[in-house]
Protein backbone atom coordinates (compact mmCIF):
# COMPACT_ATOMS: atom_id res chain seq x y z
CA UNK A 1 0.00 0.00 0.00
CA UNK A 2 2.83 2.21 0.61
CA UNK A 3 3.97 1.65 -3.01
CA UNK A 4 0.71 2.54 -4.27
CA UNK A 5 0.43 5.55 -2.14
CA UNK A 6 4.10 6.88 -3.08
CA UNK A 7 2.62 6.92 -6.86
CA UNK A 8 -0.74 8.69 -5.99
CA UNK A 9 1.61 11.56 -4.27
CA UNK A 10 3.92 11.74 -7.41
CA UNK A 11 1.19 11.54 -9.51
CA UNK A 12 -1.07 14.56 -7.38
CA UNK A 13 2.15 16.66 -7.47
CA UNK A 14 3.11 16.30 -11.44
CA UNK A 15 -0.05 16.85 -12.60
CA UNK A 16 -0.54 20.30 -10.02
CA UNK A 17 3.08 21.17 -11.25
CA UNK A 18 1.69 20.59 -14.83
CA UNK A 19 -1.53 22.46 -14.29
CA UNK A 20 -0.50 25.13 -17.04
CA UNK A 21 0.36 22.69 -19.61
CA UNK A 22 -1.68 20.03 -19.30
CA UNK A 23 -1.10 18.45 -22.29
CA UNK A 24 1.74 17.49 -21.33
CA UNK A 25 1.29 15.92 -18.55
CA UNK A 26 -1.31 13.86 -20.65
CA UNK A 27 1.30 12.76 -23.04
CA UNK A 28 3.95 11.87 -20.01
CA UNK A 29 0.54 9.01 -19.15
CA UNK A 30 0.65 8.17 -22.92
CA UNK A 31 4.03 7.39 -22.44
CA UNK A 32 3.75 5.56 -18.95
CA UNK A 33 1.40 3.49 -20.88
CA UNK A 34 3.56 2.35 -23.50
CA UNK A 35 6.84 2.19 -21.20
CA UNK A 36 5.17 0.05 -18.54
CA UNK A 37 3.14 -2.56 -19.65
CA UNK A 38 0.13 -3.70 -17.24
CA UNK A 39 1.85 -6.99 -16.41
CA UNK A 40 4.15 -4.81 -14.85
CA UNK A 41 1.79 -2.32 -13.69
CA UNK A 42 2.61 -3.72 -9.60
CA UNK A 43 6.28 -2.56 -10.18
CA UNK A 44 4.90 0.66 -9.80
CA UNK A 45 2.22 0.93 -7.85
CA UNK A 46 2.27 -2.80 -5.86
CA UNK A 47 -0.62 -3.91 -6.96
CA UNK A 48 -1.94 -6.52 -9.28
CA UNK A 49 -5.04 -7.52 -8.77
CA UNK A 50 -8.25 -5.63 -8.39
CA UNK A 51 -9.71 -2.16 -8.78
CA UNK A 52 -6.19 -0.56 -7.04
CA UNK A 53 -4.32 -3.26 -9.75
CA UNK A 54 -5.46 -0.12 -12.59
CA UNK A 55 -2.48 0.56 -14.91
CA UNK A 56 -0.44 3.55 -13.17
CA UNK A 57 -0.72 5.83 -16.16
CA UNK A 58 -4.78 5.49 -15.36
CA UNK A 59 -3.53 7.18 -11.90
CA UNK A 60 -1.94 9.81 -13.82
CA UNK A 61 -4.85 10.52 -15.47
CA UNK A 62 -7.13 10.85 -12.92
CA UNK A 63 -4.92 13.31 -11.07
CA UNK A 64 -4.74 15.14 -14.17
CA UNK A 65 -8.36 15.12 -14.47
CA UNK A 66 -9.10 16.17 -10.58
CA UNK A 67 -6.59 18.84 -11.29
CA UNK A 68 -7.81 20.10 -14.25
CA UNK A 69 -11.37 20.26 -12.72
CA UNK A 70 -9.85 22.17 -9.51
CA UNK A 71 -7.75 24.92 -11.37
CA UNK A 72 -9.25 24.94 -14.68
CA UNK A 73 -12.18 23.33 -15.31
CA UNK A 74 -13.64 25.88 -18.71
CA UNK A 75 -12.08 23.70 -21.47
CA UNK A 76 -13.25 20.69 -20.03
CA UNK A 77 -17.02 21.76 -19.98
CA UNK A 78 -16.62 23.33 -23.33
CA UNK A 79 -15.48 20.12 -24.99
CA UNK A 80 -18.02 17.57 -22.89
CA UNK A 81 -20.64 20.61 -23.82
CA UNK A 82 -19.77 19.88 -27.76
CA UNK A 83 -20.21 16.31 -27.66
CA UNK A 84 -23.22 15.95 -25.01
CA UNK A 85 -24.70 13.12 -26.47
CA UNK A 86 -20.75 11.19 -26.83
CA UNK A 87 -20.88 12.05 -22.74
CA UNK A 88 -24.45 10.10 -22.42
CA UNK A 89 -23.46 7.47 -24.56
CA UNK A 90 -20.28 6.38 -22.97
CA UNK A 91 -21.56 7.46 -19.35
CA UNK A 92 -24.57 4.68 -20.02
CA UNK A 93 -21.79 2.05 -21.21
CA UNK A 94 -19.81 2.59 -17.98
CA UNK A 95 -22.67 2.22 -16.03
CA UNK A 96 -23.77 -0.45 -17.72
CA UNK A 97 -20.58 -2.28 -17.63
CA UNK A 98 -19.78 -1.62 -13.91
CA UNK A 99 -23.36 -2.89 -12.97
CA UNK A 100 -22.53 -5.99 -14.87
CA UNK A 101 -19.39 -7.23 -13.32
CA UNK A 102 -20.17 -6.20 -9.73
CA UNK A 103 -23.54 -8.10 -10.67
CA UNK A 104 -21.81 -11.56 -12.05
CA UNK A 105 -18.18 -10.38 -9.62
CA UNK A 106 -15.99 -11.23 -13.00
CA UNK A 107 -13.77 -9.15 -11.49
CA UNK A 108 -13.12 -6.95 -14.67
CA UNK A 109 -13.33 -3.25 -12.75
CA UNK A 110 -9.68 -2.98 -13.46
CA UNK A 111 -10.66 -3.55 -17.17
CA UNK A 112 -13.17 -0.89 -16.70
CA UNK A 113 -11.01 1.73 -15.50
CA UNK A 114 -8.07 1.17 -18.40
CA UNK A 115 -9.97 0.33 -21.22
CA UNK A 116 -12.97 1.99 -21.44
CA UNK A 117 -13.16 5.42 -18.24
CA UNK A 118 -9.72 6.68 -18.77
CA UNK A 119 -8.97 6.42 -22.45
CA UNK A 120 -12.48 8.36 -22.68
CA UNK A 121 -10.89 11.05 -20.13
CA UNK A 122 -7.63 11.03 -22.31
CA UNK A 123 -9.88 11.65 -25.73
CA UNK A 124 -11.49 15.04 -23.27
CA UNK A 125 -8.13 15.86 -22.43
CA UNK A 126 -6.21 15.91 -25.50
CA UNK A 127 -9.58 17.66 -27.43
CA UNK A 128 -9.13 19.94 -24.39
CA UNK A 129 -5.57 20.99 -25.06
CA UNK A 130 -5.44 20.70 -28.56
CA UNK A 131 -8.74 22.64 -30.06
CA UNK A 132 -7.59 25.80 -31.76
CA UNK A 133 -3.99 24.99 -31.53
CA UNK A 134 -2.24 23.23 -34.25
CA UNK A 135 0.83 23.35 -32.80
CA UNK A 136 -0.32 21.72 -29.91
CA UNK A 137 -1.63 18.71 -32.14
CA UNK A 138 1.52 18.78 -33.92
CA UNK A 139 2.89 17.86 -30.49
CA UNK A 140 0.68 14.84 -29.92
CA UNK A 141 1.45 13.54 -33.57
CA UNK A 142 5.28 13.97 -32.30
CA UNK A 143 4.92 12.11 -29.09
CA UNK A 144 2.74 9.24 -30.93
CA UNK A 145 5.46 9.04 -33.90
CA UNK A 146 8.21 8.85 -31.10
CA UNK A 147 6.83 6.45 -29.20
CA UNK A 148 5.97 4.19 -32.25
CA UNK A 149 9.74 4.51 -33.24
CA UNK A 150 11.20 3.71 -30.16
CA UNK A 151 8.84 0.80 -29.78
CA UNK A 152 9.63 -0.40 -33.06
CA UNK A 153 13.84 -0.20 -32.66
CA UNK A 154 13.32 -1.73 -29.54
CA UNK A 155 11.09 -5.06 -30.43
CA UNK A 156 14.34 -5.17 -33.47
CA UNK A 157 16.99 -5.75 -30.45
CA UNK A 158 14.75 -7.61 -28.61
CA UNK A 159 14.67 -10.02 -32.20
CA UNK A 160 18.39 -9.91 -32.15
CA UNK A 161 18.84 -11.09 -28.90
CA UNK A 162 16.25 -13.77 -28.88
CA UNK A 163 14.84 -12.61 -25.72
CA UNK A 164 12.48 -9.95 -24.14
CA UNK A 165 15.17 -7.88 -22.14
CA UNK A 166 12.82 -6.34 -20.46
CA UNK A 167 9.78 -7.45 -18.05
CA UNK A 168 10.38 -11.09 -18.87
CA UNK A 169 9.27 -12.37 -15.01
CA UNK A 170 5.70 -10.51 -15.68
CA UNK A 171 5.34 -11.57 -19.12
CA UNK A 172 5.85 -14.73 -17.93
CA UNK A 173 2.14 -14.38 -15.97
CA UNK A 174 0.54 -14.28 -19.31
CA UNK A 175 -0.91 -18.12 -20.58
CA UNK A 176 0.60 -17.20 -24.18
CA UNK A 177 4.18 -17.01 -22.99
CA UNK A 178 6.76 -19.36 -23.53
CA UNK A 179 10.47 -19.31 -22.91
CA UNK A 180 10.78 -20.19 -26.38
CA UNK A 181 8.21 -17.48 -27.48
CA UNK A 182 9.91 -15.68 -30.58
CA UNK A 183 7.57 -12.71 -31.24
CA UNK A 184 8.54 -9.43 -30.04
CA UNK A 185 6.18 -6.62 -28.48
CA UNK A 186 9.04 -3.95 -27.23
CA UNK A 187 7.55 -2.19 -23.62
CA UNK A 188 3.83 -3.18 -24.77
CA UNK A 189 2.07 -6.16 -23.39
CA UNK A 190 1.76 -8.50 -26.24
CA UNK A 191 2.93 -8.00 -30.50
CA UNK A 192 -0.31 -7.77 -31.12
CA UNK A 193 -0.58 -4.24 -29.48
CA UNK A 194 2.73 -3.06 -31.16
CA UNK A 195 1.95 -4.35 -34.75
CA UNK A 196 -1.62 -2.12 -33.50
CA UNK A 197 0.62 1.26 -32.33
CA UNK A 198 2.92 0.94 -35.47
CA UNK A 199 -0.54 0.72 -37.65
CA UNK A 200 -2.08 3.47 -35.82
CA UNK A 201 1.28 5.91 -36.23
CA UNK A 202 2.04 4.98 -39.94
CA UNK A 203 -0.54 7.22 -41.35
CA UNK A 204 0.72 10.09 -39.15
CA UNK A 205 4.28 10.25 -41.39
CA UNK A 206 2.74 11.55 -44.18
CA UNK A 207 2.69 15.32 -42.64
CA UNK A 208 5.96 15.11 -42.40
CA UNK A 209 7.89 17.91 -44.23
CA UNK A 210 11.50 16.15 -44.09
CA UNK A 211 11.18 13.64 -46.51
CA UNK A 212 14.91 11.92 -45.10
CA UNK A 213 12.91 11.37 -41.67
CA UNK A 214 9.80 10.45 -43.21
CA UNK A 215 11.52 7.29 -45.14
CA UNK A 216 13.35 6.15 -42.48
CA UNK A 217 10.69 5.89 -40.03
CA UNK A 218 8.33 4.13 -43.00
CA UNK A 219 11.54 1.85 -43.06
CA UNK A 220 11.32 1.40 -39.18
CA UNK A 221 7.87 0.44 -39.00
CA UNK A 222 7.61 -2.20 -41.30
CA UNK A 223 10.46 -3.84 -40.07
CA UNK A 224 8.85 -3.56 -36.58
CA UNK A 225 5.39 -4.87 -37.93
CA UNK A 226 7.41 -8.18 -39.28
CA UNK A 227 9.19 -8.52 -35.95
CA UNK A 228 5.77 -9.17 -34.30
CA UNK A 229 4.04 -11.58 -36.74
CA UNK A 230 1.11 -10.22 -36.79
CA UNK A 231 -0.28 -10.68 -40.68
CA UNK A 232 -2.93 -8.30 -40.29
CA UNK A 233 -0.73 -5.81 -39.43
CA UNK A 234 2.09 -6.53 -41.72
CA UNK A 235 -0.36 -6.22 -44.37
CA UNK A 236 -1.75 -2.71 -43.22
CA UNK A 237 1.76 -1.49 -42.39
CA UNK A 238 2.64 -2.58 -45.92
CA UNK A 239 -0.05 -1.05 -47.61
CA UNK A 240 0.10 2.18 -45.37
CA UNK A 241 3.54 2.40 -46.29
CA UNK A 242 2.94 2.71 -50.25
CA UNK A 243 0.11 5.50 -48.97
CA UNK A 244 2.23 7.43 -46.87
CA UNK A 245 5.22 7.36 -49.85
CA UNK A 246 2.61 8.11 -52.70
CA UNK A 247 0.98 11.54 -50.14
CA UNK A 248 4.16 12.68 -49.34
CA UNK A 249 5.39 15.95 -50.03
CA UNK A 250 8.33 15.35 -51.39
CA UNK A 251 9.05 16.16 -55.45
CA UNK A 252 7.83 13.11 -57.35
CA UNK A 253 11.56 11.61 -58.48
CA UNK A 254 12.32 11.25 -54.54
CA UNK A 255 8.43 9.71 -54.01
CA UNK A 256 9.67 7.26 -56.76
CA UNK A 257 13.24 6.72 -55.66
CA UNK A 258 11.68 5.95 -52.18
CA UNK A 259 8.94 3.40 -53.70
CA UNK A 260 12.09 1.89 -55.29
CA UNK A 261 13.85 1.48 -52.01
CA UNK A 262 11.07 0.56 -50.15
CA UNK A 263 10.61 -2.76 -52.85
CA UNK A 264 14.46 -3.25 -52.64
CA UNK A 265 13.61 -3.39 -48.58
CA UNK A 266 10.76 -5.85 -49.05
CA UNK A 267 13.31 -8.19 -50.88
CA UNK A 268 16.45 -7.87 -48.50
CA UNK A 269 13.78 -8.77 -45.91
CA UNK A 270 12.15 -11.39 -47.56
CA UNK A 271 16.16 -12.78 -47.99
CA UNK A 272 16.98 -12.48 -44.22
CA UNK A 273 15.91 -14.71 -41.43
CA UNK A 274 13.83 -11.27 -39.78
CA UNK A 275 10.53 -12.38 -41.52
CA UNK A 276 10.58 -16.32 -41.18
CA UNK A 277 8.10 -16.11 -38.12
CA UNK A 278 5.58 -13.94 -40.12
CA UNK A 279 6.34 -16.20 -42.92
CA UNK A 280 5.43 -19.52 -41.17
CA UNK A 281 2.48 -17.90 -39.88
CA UNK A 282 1.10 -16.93 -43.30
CA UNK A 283 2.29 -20.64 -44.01
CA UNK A 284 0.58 -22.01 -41.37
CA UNK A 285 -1.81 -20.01 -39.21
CA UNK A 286 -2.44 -22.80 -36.82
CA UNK A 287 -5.81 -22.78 -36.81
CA UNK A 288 -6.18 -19.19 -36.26
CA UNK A 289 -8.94 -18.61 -38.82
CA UNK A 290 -10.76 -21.50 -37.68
CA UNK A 291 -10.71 -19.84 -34.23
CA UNK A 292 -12.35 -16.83 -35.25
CA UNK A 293 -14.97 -18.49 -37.88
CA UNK A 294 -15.76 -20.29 -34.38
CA UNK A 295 -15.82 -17.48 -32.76
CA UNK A 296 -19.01 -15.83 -35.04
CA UNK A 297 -20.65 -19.51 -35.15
CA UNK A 298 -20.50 -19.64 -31.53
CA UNK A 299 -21.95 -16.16 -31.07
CA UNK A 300 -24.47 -16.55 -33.92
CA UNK A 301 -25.43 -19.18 -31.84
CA UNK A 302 -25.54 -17.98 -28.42
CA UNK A 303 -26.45 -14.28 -28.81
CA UNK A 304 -29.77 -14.34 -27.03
CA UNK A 305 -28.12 -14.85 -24.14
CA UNK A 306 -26.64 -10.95 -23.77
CA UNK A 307 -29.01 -9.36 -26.39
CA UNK A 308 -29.25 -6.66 -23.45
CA UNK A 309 -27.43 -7.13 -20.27
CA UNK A 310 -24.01 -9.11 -20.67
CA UNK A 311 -22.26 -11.23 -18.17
CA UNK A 312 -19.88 -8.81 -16.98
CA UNK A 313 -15.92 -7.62 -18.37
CA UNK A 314 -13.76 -10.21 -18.48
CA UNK A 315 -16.69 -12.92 -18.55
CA UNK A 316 -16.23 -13.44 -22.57
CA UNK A 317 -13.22 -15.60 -21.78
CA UNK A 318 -14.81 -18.41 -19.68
CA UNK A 319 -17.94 -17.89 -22.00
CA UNK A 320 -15.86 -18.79 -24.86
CA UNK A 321 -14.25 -21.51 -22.90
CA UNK A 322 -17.48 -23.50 -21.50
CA UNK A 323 -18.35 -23.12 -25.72
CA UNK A 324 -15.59 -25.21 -26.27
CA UNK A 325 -13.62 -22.69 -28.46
CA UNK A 326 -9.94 -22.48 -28.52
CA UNK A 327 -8.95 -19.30 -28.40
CA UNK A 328 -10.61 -16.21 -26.84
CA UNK A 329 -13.42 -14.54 -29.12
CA UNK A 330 -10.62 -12.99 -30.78
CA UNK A 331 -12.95 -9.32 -31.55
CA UNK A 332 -13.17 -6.62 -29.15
CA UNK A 333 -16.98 -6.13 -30.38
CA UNK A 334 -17.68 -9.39 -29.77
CA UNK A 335 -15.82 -10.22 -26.46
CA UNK A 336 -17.83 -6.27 -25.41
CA UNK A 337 -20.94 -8.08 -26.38
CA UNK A 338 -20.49 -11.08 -24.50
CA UNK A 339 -19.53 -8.55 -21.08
CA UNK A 340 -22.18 -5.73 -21.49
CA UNK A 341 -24.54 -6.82 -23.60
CA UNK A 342 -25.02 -6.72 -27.38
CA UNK A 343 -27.17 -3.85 -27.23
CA UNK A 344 -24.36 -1.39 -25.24
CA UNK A 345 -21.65 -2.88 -27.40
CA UNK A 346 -23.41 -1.58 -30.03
CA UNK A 347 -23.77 2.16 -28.13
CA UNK A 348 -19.83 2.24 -27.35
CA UNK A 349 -18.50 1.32 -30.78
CA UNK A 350 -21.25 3.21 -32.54
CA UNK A 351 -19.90 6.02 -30.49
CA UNK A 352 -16.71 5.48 -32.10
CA UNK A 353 -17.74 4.61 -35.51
CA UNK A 354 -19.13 8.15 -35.10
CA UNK A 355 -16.62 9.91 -34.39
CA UNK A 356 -14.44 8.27 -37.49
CA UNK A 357 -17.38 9.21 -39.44
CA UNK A 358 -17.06 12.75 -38.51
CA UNK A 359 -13.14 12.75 -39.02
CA UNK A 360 -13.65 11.87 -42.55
CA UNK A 361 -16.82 13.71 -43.17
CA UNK A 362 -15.20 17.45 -41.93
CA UNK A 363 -11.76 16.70 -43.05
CA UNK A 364 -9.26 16.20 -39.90
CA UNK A 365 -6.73 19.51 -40.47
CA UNK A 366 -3.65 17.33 -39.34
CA UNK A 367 -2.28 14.83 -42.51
CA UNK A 368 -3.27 11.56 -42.12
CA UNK A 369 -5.09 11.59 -38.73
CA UNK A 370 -8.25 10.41 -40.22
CA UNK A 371 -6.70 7.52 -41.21
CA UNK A 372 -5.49 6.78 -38.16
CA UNK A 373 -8.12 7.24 -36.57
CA UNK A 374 -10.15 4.78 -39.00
CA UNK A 375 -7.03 1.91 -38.64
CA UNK A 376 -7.40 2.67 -34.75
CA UNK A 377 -11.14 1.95 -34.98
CA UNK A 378 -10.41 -1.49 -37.18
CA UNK A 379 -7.94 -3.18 -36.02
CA UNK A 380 -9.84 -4.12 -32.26
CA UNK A 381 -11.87 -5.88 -34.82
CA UNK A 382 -9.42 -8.63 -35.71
CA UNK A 383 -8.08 -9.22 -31.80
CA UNK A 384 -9.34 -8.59 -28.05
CA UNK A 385 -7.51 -5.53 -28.24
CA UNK A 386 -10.01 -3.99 -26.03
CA UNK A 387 -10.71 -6.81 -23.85
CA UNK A 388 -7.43 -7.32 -22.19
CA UNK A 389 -5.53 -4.34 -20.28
CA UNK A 390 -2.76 -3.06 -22.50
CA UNK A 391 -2.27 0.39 -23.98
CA UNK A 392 -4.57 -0.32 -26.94
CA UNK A 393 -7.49 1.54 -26.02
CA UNK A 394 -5.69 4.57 -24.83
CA UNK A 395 -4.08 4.62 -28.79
CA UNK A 396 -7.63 4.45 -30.04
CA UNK A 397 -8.90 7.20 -28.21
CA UNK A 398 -5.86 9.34 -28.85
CA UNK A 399 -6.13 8.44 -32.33
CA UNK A 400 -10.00 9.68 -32.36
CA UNK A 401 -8.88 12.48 -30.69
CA UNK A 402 -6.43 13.61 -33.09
CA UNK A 403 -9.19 12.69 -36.13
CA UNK A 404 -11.65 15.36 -34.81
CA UNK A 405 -9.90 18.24 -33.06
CA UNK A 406 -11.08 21.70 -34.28
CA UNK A 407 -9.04 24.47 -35.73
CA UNK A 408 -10.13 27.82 -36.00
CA UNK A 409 -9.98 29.71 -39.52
CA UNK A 410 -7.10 31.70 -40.47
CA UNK A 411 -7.31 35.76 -39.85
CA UNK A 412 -8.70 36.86 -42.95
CA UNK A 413 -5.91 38.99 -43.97
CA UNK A 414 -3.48 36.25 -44.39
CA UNK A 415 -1.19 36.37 -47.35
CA UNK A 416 -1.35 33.61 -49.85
CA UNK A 417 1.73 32.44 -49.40
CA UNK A 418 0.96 31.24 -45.61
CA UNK A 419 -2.14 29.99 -46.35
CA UNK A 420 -0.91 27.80 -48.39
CA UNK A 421 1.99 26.73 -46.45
CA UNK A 422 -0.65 26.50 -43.12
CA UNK A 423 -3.09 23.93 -45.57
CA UNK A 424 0.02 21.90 -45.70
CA UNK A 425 0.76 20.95 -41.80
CA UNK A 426 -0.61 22.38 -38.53
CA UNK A 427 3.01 23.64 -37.71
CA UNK A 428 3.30 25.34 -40.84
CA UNK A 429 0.15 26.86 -40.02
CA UNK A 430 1.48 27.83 -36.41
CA UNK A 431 4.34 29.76 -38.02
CA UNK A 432 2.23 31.38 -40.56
CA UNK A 433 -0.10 32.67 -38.04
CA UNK A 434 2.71 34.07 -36.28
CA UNK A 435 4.07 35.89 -38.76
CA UNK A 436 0.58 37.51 -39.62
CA UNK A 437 -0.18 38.04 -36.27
């Protein structure tokens, strides 16, 4: 407890020191999240288990949160006052969801606090900070892009050693691990979630403006996507990667020069031993498809049983178990139906779906969030990315957030020449409005 209560303090006293800039102190909890993966979430604040087990970055958001409320509460009310009916929606799925698992005691509050309350309160935050300010988006992008790199170069020594490096004791808690297990996840808490950051980031490199920095990165995270053998993400890292090459805004010989190098890359890879685990999977999936074609029969099957009310978080693995499947569900929508009922799944993705819809519809000012934001929304789809504590939701949220953040018009009197530098990237827009100003 004393563990737990040493965080709470250094939490209380960051985010008060941080009450002026309190977007940073809700990027410093993005990065806690990816740093410190909730196996290891007890290193930090001793506990495990139960609603004090929550991920310590979910601390740091709270304190954020109680700060923000104490000192400056205006741009929270203004952004919860712009997307009232968002609030209701994903106030009724918490409710829902916590009435559920006290209800059936499937212990999944933890679950409810990480995935589903405080990447909500990080989507208020960072709409918060980040409204009206490109160059404060510009900053998010950044931190994401950083992150993703790191991540990325780290899961490629972790491949060259043949061993985790890091966490390996608490990774051990997990059923998938093995002390043979050859696919690499960095800080994160299994590949799957790095092959989902690295998806979620590669859109976010074509804003870019040096085209040197842009390349390399592209580079990095495809050679981080093989590196966790995930084949839905290679394949949307690879595809991503021709977009992001083919948007950039660098003069067309170096666009084609980099498409050239970027097939040369594919075939050095496909030469080297880096992409035989991705390759035997695509060889052999061993019986993953099966498991999820199961996984719709099964809830084709069964889903009269939550049609409303579900069985409470965390109850979609056991269901799947006593059905005699494999594997989990292997879907976040499903494995939410399962827990809160079909009906409320419905009401928290829809809420989500929404807000892609309205990234796309008004035309997200920062280059390539909106298809972020629409990868972020996906990829849950194909894994319980949402179902099992990690840093996943938290990316989706941000990545929402960073779809549908507002920008205010330029001043009227702005020369062409800025405005058409500011179209380009929020922090050419940032200078340009500076020198008008």
């Amino acid at each position: 407890m004393a563990l737990l209560g040493a965080w709470l303090l250094a939490c209380t006293a960051f985010a008060w020191l941080t009450r002026r800039r309190p977007l940073e102190a809700t990027l410093t909890a993005l990065v806690v999240w990816v740093a410190v993966p909730a196996a290891a979430g007890a290193l930090v604040t001793g506990h495990s288990t139960g609603l004090l087990g929550v991920h310590p970055a979910s601390w740091l958001v709270l304190a954020v949160v109680a700060v923000r409320l104490l000192h400056a509460p205006r741009d929270l009310v203004r952004v919860v006052a712009r997307r009232v009916h968002l609030v209701i929606a994903l106030g009724l799925v918490v409710a829902v969801a916590g009435f559920t698992t006290q209800q059936h005691g499937t212990g999944g509050l933890a679950l409810l606090v990480d995935m589903v309350v405080v990447p909500a309160l990080v989507f208020v935050l960072l709409l918060a900070a980040t409204d009206d300010d490109p160059r404060a988006v510009a900053r998010v992008r950044t931190v994401v892009l950083g992150l993703a790199a790191v991540s990325a170069a780290f899961a490629l020594v972790q491949w060259a050693a043949g061993r985790t490096l890091l966490y390996e004791a608490q990774y051990a808690t997990r059923y998938w691990f093995r002390e043979d297990f050859d696919r690499w996840m960095g800080t994160l808490d299994h590949p799957l979630t790095l092959s989902m950051l690295l998806c979620v980031a590669m859109p976010l490199l074509v804003g870019l403006r040096r085209a040197s920095v842009q390349f390399a990165l592209v580079a990095l995270f495809c050679a981080g996507a093989v590196v966790t053998q995930s084949r839905t993400g290679v394949v949307v890292v690879a595809l991503l990667a021709v977009w992001v090459v083919l948007r950039s805004q660098a003069p067309a010989h170096v666009r084609l020069l980099s498409l050239c190098a970027l097939g040369g890359g594919a075939a050095a890879l496909l030469g080297s031993g880096i992409v035989a685990g991705v390759a035997a999977r695509f060889a052999d999936d061993q019986g993953s498809a099966g498991a999820r074609t199961d996984a719709f029969r099964f809830v084709a099957e069964t889903w009269h049983e939550y049609a409303v009310l579900g069985h409470g978080l965390t109850a979609s693995y056991e269901f799947a178990s006593l059905g005699g499947l494999r594997t989990s569900l292997e879907n976040s929508f499903l494995m939410y139906a399962v827990d809160i009922g079909a009906v409320f799944a419905l009401v928290y993705f829809g809420a989500q779906a929404a807000l892609v819809a309205e990234a796309w519809v008004r035309r997200a000012a920062l280059p390539g969030a909106r298809v972020s934001a629409l990868v972020a929304f996906l990829l849950p789809m194909t894994f319980n990315a949402l179902a099992a504590r990690s840093a996943a939701a938290v990316l989706l949220w941000t990545a929402l957030a960073l779809g549908v953040a507002r920008y205010a018009p330029p001043p009227p009197d702005d020369g062409p020449d800025d405005v058409a530098s500011a179209r380009r990237d929020p922090v050419d827009r940032a200078e340009a409005l500076q020198r008008v100003g």
